[in-house]
Protein backbone atom coordinates (compact mmCIF):
# COMPACT_ATOMS: atom_id res chain seq x y z
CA UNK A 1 15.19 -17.19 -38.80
CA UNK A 2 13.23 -19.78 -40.45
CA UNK A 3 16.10 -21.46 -41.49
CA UNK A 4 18.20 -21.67 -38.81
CA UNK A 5 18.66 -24.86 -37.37
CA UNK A 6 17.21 -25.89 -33.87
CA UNK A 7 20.53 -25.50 -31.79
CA UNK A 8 21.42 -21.88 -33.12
CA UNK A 9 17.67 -20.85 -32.19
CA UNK A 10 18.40 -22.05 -28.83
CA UNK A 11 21.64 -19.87 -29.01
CA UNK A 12 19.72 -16.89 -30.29
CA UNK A 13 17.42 -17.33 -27.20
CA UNK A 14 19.87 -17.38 -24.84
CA UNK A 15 22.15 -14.86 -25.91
CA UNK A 16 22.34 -11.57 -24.15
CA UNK A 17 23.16 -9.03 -26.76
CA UNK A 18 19.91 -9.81 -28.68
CA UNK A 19 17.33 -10.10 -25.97
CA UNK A 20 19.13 -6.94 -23.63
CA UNK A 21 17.06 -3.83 -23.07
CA UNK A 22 19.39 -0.80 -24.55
CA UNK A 23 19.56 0.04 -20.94
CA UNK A 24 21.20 -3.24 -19.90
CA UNK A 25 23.64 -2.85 -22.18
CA UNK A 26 26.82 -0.77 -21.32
CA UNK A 27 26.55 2.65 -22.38
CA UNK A 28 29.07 4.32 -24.70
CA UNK A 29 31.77 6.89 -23.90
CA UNK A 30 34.42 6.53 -21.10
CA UNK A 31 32.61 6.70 -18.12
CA UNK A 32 34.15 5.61 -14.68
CA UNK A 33 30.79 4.27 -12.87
CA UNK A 34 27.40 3.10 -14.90
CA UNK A 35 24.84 3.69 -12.80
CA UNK A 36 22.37 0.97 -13.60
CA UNK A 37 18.59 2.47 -11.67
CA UNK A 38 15.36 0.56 -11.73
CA UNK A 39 12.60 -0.65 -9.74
CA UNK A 40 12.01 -4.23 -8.16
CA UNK A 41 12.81 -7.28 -11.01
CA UNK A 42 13.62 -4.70 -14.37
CA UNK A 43 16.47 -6.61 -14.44
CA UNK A 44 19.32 -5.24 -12.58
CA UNK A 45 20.58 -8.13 -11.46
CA UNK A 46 20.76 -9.82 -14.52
CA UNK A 47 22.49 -6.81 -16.20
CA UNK A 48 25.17 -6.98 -13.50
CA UNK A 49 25.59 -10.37 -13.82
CA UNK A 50 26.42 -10.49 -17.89
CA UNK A 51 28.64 -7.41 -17.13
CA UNK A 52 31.03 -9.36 -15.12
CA UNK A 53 30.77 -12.35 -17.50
CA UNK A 54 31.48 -10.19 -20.51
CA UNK A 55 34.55 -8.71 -18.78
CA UNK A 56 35.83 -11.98 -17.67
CA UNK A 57 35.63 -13.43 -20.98
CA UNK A 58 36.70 -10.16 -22.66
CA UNK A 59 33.45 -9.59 -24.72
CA UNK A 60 34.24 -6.85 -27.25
CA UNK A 61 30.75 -5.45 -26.73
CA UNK A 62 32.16 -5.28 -22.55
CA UNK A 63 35.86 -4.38 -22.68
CA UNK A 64 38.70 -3.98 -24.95
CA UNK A 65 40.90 -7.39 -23.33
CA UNK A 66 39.65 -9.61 -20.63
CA UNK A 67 39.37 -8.60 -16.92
CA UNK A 68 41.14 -10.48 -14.73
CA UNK A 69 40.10 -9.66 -11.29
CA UNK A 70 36.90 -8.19 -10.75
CA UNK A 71 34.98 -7.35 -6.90
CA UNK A 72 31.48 -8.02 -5.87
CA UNK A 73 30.09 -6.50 -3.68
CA UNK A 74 26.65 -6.36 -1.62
CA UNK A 75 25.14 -5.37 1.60
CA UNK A 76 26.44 -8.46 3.14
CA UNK A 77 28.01 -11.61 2.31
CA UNK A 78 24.73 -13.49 2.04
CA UNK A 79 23.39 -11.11 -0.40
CA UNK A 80 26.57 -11.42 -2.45
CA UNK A 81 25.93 -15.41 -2.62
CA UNK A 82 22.25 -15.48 -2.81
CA UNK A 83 21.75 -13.05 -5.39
CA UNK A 84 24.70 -11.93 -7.13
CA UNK A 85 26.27 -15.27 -7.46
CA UNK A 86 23.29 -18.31 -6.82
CA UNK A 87 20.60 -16.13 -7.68
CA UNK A 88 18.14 -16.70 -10.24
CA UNK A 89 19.53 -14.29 -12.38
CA UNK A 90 23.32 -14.50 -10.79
CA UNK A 91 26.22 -15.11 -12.52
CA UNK A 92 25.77 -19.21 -12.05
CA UNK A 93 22.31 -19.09 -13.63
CA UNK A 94 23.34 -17.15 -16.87
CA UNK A 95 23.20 -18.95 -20.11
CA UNK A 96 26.18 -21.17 -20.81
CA UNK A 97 26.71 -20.88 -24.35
CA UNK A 98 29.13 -22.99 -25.09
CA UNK A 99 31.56 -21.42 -22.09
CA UNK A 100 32.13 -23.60 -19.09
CA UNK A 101 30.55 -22.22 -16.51
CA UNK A 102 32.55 -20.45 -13.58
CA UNK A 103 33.56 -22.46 -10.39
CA UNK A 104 32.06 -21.18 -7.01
CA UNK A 105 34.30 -21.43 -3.83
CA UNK A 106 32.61 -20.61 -1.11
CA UNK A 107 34.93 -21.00 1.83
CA UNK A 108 37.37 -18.52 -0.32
CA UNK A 109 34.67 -16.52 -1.33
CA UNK A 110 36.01 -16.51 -4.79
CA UNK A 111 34.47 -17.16 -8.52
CA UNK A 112 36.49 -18.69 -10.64
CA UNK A 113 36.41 -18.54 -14.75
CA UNK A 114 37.90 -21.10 -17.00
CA UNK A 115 40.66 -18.66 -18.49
CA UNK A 116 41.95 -17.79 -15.12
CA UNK A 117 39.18 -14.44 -14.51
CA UNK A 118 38.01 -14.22 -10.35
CA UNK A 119 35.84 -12.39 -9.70
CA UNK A 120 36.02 -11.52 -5.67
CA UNK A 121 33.01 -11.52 -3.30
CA UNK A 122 32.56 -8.57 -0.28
CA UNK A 123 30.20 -7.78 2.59
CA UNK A 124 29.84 -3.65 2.38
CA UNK A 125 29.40 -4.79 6.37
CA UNK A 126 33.14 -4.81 6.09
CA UNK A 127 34.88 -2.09 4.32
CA UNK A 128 38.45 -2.79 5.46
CA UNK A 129 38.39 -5.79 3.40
CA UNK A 130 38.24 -3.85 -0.02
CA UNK A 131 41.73 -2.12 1.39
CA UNK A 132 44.29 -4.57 0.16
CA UNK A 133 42.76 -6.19 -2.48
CA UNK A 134 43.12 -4.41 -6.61
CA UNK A 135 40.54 -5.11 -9.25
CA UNK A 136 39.89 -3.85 -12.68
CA UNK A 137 36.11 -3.54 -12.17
CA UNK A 138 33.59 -3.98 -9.48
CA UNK A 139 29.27 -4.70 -9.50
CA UNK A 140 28.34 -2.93 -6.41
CA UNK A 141 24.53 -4.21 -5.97
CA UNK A 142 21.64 -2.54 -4.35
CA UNK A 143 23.91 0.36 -2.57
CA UNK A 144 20.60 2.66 -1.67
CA UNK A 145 20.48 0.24 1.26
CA UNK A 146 24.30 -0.45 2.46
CA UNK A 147 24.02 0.37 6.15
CA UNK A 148 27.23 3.46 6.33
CA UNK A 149 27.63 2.79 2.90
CA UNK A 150 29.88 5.55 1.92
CA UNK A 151 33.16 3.87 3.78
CA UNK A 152 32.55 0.66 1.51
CA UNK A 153 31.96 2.30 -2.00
CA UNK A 154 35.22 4.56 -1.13
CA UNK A 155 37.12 1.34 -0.44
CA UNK A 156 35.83 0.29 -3.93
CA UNK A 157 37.23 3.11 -5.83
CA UNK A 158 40.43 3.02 -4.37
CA UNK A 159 41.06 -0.46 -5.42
CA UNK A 160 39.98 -0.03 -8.81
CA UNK A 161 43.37 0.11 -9.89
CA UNK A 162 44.14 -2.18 -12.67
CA UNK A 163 43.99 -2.16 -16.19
CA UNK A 164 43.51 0.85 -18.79
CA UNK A 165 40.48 1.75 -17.78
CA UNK A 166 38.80 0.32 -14.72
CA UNK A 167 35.01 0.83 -14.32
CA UNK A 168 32.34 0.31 -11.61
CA UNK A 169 28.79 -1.16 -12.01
CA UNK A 170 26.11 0.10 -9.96
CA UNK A 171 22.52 -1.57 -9.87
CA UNK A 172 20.29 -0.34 -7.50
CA UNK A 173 16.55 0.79 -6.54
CA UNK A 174 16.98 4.09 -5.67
CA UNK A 175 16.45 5.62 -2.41
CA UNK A 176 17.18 9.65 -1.29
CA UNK A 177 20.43 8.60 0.77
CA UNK A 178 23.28 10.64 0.47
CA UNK A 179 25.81 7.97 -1.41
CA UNK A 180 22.62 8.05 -4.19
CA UNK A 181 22.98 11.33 -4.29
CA UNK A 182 26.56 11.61 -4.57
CA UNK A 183 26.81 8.30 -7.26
CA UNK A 184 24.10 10.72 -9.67
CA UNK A 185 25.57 14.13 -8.98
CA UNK A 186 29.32 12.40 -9.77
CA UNK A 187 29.86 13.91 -14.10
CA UNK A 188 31.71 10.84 -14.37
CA UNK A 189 28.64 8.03 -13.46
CA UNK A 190 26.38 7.71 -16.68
CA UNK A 191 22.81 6.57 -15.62
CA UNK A 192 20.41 3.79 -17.41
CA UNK A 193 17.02 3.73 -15.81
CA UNK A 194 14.42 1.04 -16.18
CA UNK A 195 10.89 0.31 -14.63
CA UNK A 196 9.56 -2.90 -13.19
CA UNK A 197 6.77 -3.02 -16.07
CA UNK A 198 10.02 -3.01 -18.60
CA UNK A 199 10.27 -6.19 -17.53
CA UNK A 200 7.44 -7.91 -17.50
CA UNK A 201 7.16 -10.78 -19.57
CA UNK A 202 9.96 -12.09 -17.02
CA UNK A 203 7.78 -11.55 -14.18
CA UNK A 204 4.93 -13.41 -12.40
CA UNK A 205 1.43 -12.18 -13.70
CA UNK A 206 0.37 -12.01 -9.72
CA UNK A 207 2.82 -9.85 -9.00
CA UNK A 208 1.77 -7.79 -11.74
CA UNK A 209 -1.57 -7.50 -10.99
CA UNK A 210 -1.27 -7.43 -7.04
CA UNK A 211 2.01 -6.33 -6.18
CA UNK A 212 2.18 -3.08 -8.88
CA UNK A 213 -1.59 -2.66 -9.63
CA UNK A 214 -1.75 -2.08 -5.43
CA UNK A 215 1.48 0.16 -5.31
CA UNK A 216 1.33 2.18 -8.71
CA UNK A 217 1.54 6.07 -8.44
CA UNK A 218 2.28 5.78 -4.72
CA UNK A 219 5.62 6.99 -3.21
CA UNK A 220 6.79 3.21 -2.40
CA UNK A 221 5.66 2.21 -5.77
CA UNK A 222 7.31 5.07 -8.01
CA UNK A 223 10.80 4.37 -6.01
CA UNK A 224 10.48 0.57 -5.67
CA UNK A 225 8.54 -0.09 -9.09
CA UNK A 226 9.94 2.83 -11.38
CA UNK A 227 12.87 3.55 -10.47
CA UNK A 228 12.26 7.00 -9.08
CA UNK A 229 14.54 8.65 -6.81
CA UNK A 230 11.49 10.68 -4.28
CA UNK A 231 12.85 13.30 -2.10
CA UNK A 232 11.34 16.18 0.40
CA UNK A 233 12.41 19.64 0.12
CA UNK A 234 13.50 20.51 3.50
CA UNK A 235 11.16 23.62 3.49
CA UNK A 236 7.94 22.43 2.11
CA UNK A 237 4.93 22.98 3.66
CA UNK A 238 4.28 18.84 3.05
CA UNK A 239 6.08 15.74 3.12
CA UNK A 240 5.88 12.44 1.11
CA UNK A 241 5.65 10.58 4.24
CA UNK A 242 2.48 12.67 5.78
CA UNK A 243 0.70 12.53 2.50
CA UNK A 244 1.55 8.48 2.08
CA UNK A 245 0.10 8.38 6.10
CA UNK A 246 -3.08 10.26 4.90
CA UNK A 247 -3.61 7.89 1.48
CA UNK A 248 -6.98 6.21 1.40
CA UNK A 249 -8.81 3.89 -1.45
CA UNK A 250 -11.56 5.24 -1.61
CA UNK A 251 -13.80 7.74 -0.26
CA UNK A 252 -16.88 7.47 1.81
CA UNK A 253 -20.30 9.48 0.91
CA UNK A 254 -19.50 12.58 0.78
CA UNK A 255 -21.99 15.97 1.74
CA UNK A 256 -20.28 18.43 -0.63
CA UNK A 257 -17.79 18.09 -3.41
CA UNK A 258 -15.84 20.98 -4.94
CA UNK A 259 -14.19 21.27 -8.47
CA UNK A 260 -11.12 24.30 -8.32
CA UNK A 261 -9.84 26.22 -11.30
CA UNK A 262 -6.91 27.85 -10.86
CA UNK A 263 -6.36 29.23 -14.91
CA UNK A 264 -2.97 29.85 -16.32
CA UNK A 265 -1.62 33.53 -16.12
CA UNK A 266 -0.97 33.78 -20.21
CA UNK A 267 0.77 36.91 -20.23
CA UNK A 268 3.77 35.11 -17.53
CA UNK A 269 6.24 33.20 -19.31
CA UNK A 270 5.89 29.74 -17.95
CA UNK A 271 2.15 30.07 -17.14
CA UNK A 272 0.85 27.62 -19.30
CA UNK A 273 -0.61 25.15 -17.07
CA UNK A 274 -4.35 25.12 -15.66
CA UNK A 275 -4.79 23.53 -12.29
CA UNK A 276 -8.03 21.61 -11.87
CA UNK A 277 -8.24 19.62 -8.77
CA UNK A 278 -11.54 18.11 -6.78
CA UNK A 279 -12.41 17.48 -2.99
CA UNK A 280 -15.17 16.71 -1.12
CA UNK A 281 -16.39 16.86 2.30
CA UNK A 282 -17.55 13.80 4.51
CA UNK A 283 -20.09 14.53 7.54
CA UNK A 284 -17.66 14.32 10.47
CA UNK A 285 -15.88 17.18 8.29
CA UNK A 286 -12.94 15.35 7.18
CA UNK A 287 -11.81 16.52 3.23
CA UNK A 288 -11.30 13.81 0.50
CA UNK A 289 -9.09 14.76 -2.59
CA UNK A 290 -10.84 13.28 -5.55
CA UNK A 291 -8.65 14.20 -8.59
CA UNK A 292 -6.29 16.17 -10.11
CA UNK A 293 -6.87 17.07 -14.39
CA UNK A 294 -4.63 19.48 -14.56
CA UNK A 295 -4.29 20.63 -18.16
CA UNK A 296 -0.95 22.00 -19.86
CA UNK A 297 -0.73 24.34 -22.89
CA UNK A 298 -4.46 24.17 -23.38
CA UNK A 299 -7.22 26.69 -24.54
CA UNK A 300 -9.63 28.23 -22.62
CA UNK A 301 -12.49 26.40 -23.94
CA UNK A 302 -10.35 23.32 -23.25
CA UNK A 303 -9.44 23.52 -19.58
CA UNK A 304 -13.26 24.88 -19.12
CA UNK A 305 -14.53 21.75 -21.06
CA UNK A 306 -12.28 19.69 -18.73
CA UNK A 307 -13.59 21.31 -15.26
CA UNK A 308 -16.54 21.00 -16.14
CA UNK A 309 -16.17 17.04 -17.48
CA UNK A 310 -14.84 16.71 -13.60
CA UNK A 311 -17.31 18.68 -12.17
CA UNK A 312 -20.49 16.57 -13.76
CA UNK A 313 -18.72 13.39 -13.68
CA UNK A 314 -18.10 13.69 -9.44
CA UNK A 315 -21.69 14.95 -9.20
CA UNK A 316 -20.09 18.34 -7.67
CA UNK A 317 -21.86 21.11 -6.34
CA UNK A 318 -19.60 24.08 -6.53
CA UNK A 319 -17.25 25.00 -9.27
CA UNK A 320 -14.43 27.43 -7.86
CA UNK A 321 -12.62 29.91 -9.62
CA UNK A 322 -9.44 31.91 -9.47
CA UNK A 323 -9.92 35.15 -11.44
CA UNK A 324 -6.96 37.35 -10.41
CA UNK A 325 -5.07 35.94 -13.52
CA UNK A 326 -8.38 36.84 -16.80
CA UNK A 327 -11.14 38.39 -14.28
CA UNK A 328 -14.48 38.14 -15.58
CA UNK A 329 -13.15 36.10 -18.70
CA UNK A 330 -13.09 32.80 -16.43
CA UNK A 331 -16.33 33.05 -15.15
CA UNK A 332 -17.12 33.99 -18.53
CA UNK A 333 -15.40 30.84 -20.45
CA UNK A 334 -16.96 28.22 -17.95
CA UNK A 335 -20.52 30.15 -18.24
CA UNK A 336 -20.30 29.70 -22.08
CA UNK A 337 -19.46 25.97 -21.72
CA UNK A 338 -21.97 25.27 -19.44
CA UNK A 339 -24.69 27.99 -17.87
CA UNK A 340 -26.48 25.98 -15.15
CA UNK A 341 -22.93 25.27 -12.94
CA UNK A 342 -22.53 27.70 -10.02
CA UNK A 343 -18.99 29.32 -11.01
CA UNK A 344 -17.89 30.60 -7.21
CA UNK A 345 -15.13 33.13 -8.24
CA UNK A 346 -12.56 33.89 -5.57
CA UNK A 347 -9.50 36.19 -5.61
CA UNK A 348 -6.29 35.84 -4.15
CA UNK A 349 -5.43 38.85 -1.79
CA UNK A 350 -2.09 36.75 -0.53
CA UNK A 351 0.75 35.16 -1.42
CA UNK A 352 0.78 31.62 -2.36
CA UNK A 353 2.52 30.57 0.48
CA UNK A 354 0.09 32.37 3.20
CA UNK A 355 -3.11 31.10 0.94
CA UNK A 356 -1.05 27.08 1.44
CA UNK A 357 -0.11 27.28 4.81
CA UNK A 358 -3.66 26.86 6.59
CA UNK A 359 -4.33 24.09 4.23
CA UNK A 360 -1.33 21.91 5.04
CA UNK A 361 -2.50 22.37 8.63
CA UNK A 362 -5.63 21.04 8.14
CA UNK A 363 -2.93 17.91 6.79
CA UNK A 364 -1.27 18.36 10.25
CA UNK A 365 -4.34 17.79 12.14
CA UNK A 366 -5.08 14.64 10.08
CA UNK A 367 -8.82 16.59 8.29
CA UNK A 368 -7.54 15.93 4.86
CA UNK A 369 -7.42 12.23 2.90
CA UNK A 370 -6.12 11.44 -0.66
CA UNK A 371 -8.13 8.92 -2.91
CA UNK A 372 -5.69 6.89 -4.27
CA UNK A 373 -2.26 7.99 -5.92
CA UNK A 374 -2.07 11.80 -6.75
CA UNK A 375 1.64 12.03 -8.15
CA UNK A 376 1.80 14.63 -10.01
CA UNK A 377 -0.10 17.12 -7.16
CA UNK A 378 2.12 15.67 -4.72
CA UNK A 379 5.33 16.45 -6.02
CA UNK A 380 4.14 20.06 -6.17
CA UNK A 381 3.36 19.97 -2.70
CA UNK A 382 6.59 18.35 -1.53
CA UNK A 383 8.68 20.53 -3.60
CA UNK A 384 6.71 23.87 -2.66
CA UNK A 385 9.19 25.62 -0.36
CA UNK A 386 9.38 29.69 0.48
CA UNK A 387 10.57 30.52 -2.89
CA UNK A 388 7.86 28.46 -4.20
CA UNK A 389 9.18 25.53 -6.67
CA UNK A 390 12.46 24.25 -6.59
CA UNK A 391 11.86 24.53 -11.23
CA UNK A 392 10.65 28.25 -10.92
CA UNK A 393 7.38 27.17 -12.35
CA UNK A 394 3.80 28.25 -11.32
CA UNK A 395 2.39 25.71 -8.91
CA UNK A 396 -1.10 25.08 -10.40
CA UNK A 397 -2.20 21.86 -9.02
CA UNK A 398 -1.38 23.22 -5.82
CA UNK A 399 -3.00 26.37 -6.12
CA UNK A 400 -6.05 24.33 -7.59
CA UNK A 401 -5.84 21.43 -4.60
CA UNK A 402 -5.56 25.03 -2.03
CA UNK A 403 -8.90 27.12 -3.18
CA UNK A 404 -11.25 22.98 -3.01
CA UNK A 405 -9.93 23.00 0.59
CA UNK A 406 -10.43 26.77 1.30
CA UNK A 407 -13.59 26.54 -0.30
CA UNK A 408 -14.57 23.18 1.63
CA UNK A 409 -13.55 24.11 4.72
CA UNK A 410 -11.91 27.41 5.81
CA UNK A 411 -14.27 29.84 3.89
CA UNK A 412 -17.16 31.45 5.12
CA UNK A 413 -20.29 30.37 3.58
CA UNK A 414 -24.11 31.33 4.32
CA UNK A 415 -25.59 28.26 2.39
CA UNK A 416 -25.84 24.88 3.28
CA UNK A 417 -23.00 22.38 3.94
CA UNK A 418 -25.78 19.51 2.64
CA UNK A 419 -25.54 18.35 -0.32
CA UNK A 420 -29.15 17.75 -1.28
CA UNK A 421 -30.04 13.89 -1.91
């Protein structure tokens, strides 16, 4: 590198194949649709952009021979132009190197390329204008949000006609709409994924720190930031939307706080996770979720040691137990670690869908907050249906977040609510 002289460094800079993620650059075997998934600025559009190029120009890394006519489409026209084409990381703003750059004809809505390559612009607005037209492959951009989407990407595939092997591009943020669903269910789409923070060293350090230090963890920020495609299971006891309504930064002071064990069954096959979640309780009696440190394929003397790291680190006042699953071995274990915390055993007498259901109407009636992003907790508790979740696995952050509120709120108690000062 040392050596090279000043205009191939410039080259090197610019060129794609050397400064492309592995996920920006088209995937091996013969796939029909790529599938290109990521959050806000990974890169998508670029990606799309030195697709086309490549195919016009008949890049080996691209395609076998040149592409002659390829489709672009967006949402609408506008977003065809503005980002796909004039964009900052559209096909005009790419790199020359050495090429001549292609010619932009508005009024014809056509891109031309200086061996003859067009590359056709479309409004998904409009899906009887992809049904005369042919291409050998098409960029569909950002088709989570098409308004009736479906009629415009079927239009696409039945024009993709020409050539040996003609391909569609896909680059979108995902969102649970049923064309998403049916692009990543197709065995013929192959899927790249990439997260906003893949990308950073393109990306304003504000936006960084304010835009994805605010959002992180959150719903809107694992679908708009990581690429996550978040849905709701139709018969879970939550949804993402009620638990994003009920999100709060921080909690106020708070007159008792809880720490719940809920220890892995280790003679079930699956078992091997320990739920450990926290709450508290503010004086107008609303409930605060504090934390989740759920442990996986740990020791006993591990998960206690964690509790109990939660427990003195929240200032709690209550450490609650499940000991259906070990008995007097739990109470045992977290006595070892630590004599002076009140262990409050409990045992479960019902299913875990009868123990849930009271909590996630104290959710209903707007008692219950979360501190900050809880991701992990609340997928359990958007994919905890009647058969309990959708994997077959053992819910334990749920059963963990489900004895804190019991304990907090629903359950009996002769002492004091007070947490003394």
């Amino acid at each position: 590198m040392s050596h090279l002289p000043p205009k191939h460094l410039r080259l090197l800079a610019d060129d794609w194949l050397h400064n492309a993620r592995s996920d920006q650059l088209p995937p091996p075997g013969a796939w029909t649709t790529w599938a290109v998934i990521g959050g806000r600025g990974s890169g998508k559009t670029r990606t799309g952009a030195e697709w086309v190029r490549g195919l016009a120009w008949g890049d080996p890394v691209f395609t076998d021979a040149p592409v002659g006519r390829i489709a672009l489409i967006g949402e609408t026209f506008a977003d065809v132009r503005d980002v796909m084409i004039e964009g900052p990381s559209g096909l005009l703003a790419l790199p020359a190197l050495g090429q001549a750059r292609p010619v932009w004809q508005p009024s014809r809505r056509r891109l031309t390329f200086d061996n003859g390559a067009v590359a056709l612009a479309f409004s998904a607005e409009e899906p009887d204008s992809l049904r005369g037209p042919q291409f050998g492959a098409a960029w569909s951009d950002e088709v989570a949000k098409w308004q009736g989407g479906e009629a415009a990407y079927d239009m696409i595939q039945f024009g993709l006609r020409l050539g040996a092997q003609p391909r569609g591009l896909v680059t979108t943020t995902p969102r649970p709409v049923p064309l998403i669903r049916r692009l990543l269910a197709d065995p013929r789409t192959v899927v790249t994924r990439s997260r906003t923070a893949d990308n950073a060293g393109n990306l304003s350090a504000r936006f960084l720190d304010e835009v994805v230090g605010r959002y992180a963890g959150t719903r809107l920020g694992r679908q708009e930031l990581d690429g996550e495609l978040i849905e709701d299971r139709p018969d879970a006891l939550w949804t993402r939307d009620g638990l994003e309504r009920v999100r709060v930064a921080a909690a106020p002071v708070l007159v008792r706080i809880a720490v719940a064990v809920d220890p892995p069954a280790s003679s079930r096959a699956g078992a091997d996770a320990c739920g450990i979640v926290a709450a508290g309780l503010a004086a107008d009696g609303t409930a605060f979720v504090l934390a989740d440190a759920t442990l996986h394929r740990e020791t006993p003397a591990a998960w206690a040691q964690a509790a109990l790291a939660l427990y003195h680190r929240l200032e709690a006042d209550a450490l609650v137990a499940e000991v259906n699953q070990g008995g007097e071995m739990v109470t045992a274990v977290l006595a070892e670690a630590d004599p002076d915390v009140p262990v409050r055993p409990v045992r479960a007498t019902r299913g875990k869908r009868l123990r849930a259901e009271p909590v996630s109407l104290l959710y209903a009636q707007g008692r219950v907050r979360h501190v900050g992003p809880l991701p992990a907790l609340e997928d359990e508790m958007c994919d905890f249906g009647a058969g309990g979740l959708s994997n077959g696995a053992s819910p334990d952050r749920l059963d963990a977040l489900v004895w804190a509120l019991t304990y907090l709120m629903l359950a009996p108690r002769s002492e004091p609510r007070v947490r003394p000062l």
